[in-house]
Protein backbone atom coordinates (compact mmCIF):
# COMPACT_ATOMS: atom_id res chain seq x y z
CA UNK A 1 -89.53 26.52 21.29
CA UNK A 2 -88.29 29.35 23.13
CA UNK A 3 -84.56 28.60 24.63
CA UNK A 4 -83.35 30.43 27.71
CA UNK A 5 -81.02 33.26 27.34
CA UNK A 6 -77.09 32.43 28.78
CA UNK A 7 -74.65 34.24 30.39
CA UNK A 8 -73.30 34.37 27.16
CA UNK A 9 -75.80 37.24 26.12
CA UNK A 10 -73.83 40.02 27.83
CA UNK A 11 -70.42 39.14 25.78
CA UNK A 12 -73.05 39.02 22.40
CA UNK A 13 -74.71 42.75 23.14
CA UNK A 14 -77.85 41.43 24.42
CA UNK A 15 -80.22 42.49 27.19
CA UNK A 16 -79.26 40.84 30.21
CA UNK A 17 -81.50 37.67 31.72
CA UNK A 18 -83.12 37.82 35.18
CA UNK A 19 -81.48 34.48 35.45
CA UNK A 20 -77.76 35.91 34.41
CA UNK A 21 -78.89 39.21 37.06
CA UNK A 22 -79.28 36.47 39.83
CA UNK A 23 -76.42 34.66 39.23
CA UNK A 24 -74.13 38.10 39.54
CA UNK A 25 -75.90 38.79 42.41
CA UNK A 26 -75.34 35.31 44.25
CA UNK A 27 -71.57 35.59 43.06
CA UNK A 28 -71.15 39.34 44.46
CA UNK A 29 -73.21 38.13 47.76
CA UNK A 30 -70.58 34.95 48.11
CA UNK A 31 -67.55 37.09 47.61
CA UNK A 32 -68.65 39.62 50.06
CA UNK A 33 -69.36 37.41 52.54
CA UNK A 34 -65.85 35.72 52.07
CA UNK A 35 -64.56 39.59 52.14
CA UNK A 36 -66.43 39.82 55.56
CA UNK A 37 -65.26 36.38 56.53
CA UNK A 38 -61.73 37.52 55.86
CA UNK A 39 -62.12 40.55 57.71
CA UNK A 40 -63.46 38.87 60.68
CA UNK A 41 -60.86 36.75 60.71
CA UNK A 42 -57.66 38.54 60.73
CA UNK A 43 -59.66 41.51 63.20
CA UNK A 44 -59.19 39.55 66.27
CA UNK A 45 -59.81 41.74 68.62
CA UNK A 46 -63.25 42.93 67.26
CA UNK A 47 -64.14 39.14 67.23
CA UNK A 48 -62.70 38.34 70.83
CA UNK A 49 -65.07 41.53 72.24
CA UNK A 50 -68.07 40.83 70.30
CA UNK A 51 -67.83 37.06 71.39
CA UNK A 52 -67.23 38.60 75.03
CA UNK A 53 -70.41 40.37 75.16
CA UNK A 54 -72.88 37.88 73.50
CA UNK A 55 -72.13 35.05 75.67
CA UNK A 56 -72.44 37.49 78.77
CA UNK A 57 -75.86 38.16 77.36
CA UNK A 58 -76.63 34.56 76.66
CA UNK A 59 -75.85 33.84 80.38
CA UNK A 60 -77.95 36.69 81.56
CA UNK A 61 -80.90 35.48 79.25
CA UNK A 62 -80.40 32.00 80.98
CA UNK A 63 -79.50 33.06 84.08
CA UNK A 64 -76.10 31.19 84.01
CA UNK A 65 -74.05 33.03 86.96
CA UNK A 66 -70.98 33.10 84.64
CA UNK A 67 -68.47 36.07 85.53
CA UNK A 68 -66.96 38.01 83.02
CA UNK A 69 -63.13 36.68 83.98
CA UNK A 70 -64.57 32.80 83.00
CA UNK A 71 -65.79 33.96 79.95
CA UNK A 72 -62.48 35.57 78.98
CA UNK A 73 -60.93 32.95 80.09
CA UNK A 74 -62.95 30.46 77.61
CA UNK A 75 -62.66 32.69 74.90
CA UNK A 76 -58.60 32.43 75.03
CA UNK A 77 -59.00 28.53 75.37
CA UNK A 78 -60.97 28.68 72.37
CA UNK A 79 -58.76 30.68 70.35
CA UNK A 80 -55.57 28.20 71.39
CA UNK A 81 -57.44 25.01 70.73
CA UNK A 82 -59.04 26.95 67.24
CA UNK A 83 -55.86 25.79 65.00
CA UNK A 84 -53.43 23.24 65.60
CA UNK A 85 -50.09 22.62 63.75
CA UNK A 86 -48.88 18.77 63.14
CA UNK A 87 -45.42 18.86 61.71
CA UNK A 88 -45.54 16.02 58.45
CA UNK A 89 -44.41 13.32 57.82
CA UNK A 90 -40.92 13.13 56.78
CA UNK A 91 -40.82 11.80 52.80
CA UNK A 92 -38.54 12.92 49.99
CA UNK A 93 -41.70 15.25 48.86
CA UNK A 94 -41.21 17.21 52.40
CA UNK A 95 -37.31 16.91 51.21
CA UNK A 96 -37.53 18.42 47.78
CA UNK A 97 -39.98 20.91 49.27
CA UNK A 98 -37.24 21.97 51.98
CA UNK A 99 -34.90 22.28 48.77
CA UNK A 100 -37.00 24.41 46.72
CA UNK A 101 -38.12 27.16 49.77
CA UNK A 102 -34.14 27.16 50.27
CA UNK A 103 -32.43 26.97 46.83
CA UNK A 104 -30.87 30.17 46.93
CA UNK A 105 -28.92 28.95 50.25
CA UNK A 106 -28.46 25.59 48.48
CA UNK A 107 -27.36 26.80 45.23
CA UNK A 108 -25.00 28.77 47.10
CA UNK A 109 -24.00 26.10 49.62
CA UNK A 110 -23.03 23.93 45.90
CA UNK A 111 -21.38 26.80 44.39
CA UNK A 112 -19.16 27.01 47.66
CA UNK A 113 -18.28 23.05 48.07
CA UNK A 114 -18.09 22.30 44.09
CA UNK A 115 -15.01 25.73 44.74
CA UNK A 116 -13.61 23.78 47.89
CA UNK A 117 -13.04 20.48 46.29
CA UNK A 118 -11.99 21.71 43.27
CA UNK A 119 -9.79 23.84 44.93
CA UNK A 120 -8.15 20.78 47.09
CA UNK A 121 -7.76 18.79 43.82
CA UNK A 122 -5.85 21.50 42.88
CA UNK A 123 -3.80 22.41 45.66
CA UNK A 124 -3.37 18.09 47.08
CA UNK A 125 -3.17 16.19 44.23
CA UNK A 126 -3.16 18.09 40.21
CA UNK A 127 0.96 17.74 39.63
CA UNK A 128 1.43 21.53 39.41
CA UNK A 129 -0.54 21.80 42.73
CA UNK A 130 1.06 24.37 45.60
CA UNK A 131 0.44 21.56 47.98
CA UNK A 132 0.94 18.79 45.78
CA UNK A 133 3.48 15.85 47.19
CA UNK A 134 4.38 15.27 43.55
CA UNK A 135 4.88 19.05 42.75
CA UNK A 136 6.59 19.50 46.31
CA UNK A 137 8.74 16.68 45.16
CA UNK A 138 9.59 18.23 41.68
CA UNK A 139 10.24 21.94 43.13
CA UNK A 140 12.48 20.50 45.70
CA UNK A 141 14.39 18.72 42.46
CA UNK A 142 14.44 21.29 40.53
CA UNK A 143 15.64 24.19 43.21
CA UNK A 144 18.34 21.23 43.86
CA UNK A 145 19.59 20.65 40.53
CA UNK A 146 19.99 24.75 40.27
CA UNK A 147 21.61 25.12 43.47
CA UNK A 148 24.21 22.14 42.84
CA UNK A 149 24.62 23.74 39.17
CA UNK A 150 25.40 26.95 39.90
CA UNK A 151 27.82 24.99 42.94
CA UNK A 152 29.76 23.16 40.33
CA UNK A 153 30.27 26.50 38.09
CA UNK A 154 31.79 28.04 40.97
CA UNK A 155 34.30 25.44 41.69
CA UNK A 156 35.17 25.98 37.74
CA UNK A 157 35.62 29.11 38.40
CA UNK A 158 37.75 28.99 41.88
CA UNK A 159 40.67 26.45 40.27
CA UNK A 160 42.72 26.13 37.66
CA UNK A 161 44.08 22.41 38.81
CA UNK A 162 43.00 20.22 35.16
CA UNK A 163 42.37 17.46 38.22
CA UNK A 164 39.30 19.63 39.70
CA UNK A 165 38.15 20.74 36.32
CA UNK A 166 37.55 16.94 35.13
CA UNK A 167 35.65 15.92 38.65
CA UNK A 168 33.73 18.99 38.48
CA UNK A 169 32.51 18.23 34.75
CA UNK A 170 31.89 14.45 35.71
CA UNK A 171 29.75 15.02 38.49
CA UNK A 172 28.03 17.85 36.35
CA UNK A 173 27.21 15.44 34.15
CA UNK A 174 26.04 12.74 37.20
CA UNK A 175 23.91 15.58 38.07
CA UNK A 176 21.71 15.96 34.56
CA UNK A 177 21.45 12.01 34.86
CA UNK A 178 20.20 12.54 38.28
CA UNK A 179 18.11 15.54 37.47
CA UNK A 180 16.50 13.41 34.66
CA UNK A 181 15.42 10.67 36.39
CA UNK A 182 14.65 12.57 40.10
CA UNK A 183 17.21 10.55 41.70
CA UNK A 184 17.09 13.19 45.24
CA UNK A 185 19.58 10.60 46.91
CA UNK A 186 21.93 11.54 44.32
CA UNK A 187 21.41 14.91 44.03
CA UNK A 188 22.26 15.34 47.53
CA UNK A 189 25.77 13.41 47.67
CA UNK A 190 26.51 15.40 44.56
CA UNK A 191 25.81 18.07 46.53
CA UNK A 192 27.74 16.98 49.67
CA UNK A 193 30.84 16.58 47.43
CA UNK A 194 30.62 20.14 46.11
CA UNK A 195 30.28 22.05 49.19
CA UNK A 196 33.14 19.62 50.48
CA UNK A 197 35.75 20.23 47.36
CA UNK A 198 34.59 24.11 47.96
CA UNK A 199 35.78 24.34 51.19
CA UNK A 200 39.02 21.99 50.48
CA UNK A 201 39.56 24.50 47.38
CA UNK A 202 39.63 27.54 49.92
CA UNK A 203 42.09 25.99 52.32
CA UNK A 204 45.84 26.83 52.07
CA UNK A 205 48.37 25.27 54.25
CA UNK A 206 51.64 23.47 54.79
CA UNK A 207 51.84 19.61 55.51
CA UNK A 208 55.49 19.40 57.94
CA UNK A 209 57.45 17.31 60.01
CA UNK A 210 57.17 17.39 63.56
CA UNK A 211 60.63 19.48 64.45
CA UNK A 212 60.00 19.64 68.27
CA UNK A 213 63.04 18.03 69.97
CA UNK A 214 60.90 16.60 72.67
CA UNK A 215 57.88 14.84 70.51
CA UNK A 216 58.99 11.97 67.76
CA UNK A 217 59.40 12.84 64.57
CA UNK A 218 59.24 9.45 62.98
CA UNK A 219 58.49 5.80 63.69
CA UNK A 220 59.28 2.44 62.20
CA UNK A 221 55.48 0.71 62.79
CA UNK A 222 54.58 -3.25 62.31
CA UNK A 223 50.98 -4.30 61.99
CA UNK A 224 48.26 -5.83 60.50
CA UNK A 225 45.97 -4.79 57.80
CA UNK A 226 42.26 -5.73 58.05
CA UNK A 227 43.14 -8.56 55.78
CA UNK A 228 45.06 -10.09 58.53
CA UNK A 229 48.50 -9.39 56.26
CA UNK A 230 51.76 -8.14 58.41
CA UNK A 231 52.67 -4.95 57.67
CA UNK A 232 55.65 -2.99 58.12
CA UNK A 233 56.53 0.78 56.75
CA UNK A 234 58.11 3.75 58.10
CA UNK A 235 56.22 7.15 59.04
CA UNK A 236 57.33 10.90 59.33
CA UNK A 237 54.97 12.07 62.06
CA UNK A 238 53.55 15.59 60.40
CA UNK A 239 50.92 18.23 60.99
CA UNK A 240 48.98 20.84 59.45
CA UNK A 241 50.13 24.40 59.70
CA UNK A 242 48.91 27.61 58.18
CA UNK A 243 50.91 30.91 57.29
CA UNK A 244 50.82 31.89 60.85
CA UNK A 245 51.59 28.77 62.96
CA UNK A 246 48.24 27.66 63.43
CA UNK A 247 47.83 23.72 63.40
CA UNK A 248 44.88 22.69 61.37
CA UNK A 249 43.22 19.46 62.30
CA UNK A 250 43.09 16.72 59.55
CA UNK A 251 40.62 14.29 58.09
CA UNK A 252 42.83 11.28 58.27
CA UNK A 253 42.09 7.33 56.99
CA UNK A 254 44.27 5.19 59.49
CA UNK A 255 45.36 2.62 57.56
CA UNK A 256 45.20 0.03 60.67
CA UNK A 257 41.70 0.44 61.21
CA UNK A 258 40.45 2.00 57.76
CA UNK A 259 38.48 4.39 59.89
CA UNK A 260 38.70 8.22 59.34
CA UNK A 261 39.65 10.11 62.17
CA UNK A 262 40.54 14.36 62.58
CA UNK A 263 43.57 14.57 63.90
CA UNK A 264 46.57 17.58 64.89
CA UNK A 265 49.07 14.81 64.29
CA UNK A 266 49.52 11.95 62.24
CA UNK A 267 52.32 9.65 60.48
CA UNK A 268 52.79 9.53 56.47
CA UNK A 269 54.54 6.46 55.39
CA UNK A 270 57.77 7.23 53.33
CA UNK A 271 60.63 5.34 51.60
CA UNK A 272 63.11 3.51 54.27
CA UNK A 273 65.97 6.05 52.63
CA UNK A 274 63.83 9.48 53.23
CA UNK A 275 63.11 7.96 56.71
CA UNK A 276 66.69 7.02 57.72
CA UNK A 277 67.37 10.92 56.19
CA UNK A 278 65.55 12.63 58.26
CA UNK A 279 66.11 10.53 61.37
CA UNK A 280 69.94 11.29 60.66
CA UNK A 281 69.22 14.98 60.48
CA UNK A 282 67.31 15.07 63.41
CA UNK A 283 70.14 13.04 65.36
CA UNK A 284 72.74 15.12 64.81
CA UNK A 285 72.37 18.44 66.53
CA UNK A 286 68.61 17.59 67.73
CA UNK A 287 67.47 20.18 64.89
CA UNK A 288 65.35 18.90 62.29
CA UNK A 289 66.44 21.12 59.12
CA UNK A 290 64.05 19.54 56.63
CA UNK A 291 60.56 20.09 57.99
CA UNK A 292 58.54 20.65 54.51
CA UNK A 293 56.46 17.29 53.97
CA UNK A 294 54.02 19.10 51.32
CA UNK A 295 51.91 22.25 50.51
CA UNK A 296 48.39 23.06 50.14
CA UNK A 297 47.39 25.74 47.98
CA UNK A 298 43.86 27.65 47.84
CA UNK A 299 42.33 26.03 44.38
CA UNK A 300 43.46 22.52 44.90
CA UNK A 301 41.64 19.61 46.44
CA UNK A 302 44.97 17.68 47.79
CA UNK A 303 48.61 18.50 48.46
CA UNK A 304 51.19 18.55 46.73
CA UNK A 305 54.38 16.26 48.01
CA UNK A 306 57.44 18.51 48.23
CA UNK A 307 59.19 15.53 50.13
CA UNK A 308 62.09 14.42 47.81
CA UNK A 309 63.53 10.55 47.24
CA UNK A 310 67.40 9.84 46.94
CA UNK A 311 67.14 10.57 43.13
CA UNK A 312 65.52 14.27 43.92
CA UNK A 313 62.03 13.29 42.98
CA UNK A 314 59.15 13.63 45.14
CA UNK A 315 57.49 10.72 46.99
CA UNK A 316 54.59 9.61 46.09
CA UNK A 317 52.27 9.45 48.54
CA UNK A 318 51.25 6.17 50.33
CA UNK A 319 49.15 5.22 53.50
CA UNK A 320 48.55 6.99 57.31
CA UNK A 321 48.59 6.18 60.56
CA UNK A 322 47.06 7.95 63.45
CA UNK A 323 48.47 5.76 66.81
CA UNK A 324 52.18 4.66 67.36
C-alpha cells in the first residue's frame, strides 16, 4: 500500500508533494493576509478614507440621504468605541507585575533606604556613632578628663606650696576614678575646684587691719552658733588690699550664720591678748602702727598669718564674722 508523502520529504531530498505545495501555499496566503491585516491596521488614515467613500456609495446605491459630515462623524464614533481599556483588578499578580516593569527604580529605591537606615544605625545608635547619645556621652568624658588633666598639671606647675602639690595629686587621682567609671558629676566639681585653686594661685595680696581712725578696728562680739551654744571671741576688723591700695572683696564664711558672703570688710577672731594689743595701740595716739594681719602670695591657695601671739608666734587662724 502506497503511503502519502510528508512534509518531511523536503528535509529527506525528496520531490516535493502537491499536498506539502498546498500547505506552503495556505501558510504564505495566511501570513500575508495577517501582513495586510497589520498594515491596515496601523494605516489609519487609508482605512478612515476608504471606509469614507464606500459607505457614501452604499448610501447612494440605497438612496440613503446621508451627508458626508454624518458619515465622518460615524466613522470617528466607531474608531472611539473600536477599543476600550478596563484598568484590572488589583491582586498581588498586578503587584509583582508593577515590580518587575519597575525594578530598576525599585532596586534603586532599596539600594537608597537599605544606605539610609544603615546610615542612622550608624550615626543614632552604633557606640562610635557621630550622633550617638552614648558616643556624645563618651566624647564629652573624654574631652573632660583631658581638659581637667592638663588643668591639674598646670597648677603643678604654677606652685611650689607641698599643701597644693598633695590636693592637686589627690584630686588627679579622683579624676582617673571618675574617668573610669564616667562619673560627669564628678568630673565637673573636679573641674570647678581647679579653675577655682587657679585663680586663688594667681592672686597676691595683703590681709590688714582696718587703720582708719574713724571706722572700728576691732570688736568684742557675743552670739550664738547654729547649735544654739553662746559664743563669745574677739575680732580685728581687716580687709583685702593689693600692692597698690586696691581693696579686694573676699569670699567670707560668717561664722553666725555659716553662710558665705563677699565682703570689703570683715572681722578675724584673735587671742583676747593680740586684741587688747592692738586696741592699746590704736588708743594711744589714734594711729594704728600694726596693720599686717597676713599675706597672700601668687602660688598659694590661703594666707599666711603674719599676726604674732605674746610669745612671738603667729596666730592660728580661727572663725569670721561679717556683721557687728
Amino acid at each position: 500500500m502506497s503511503s502519502t508523502p510528508s512534509s518531511s520529504s523536503l528535509a529527506n531530498g525528496h520531490e516535493p508533494a502537491l499536498a506539502d505545495l498546498v500547505r506552503i501555499l495556505d501558510v504564505a496566503a495566511e501570513m500575508r493576509a495577517d501582513r495586510e491585516l497589520a498594515s491596515r491596521e496601523f494605516a489609519v488614515d487609508e482605512t478612515r478614507k476608504l471606509l469614507r467613500e464606500r459607505l457614501l456609495a452604499s448610501a447612494r446605491l440605497t438612496g440613503d440621504p446621508v451627508t458626508p459630515a454624518e458619515v465622518d462623524a460615524a466613522i470617528e464614533q466607531y474608531f472611539q468605541s473600536l477599543y476600550t481599556f478596563r484598568e484590572p483588578r488589583g491582586s498581588f499578580s498586578l503587584l509583582l507585575a508593577h515590580v518587575y516593569v519597575r525594578r530598576a527604580w525599585v532596586a534603586l529605591a532599596g539600594a537608597a533606604l537599605l544606605m539610609f537606615v544603615t546610615g542612622s544605625w550608624a550615626l543614632f545608635n552604633s557606640s562610635s556613632g557621630l550622633l550617638s547619645p552614648t558616643a556624645y556621652a563618651t566624647r564629652q568624658v573624654a574631652t573632660l578628663v583631658a581638659s581637667n588633666t592638663e588643668l591639674g598639671h598646670q597648677l603643678l606647675a604654677s606652685s611650689n606650696d607641698p599643701t597644693v602639690k598633695s590636693l592637686v595629686e589627690a584630686e588627679l587621682a579622683n579624676l582617673k576614678l571618675a574617668a573610669a567609671s564616667g562619673d560627669r558629676a564628678a568630673l565637673d566639681e573636679i573641674r570647678r575646684r581647679f579653675v577655682l585653686w587657679k585663680a586663688t594661685l594667681a592672686e597676691e595680696y595683703e590681709i590688714r587691719i582696718v587703720a582708719d581712725s574713724k571706722r572700728q578696728s576691732g570688736v568684742r562680739r557675743d552670739f550664738e552658733d547654729k547649735d544654739g551654744k553662746r559664743v563669745s571671741g574677739y575680732y580685728l576688723i581687716v580687709e583685702a588690699r593689693t600692692t597698690d591700695g586696691r581693696v579686694v572683696p573676699r569670699p567670707i564664711v560668717n561664722a553666725e550664720t555659716q553662710k558665705t558672703e563677699t565682703v570689703n570688710a570683715w572681722g578675724e577672731q584673735v587671742p583676747q591678748a593680740v586684741y587688747e594689743r592692738i586696741r592699746d595701740d590704736k588708743k594711744g595716739d589714734g594711729i594704728l602702727n600694726e596693720t599686717r594681719f597676713a599675706v597672700k602670695r601668687r602660688g598659694q591657695l590661703t594666707p599666711e598669718i603674719v599676726i604674732h601671739d605674746a610669745a612671738g608666734q603667729p596666730i592660728v587662724r580661727k572663725s569670721q564674722i561679717t556683721k557687728w
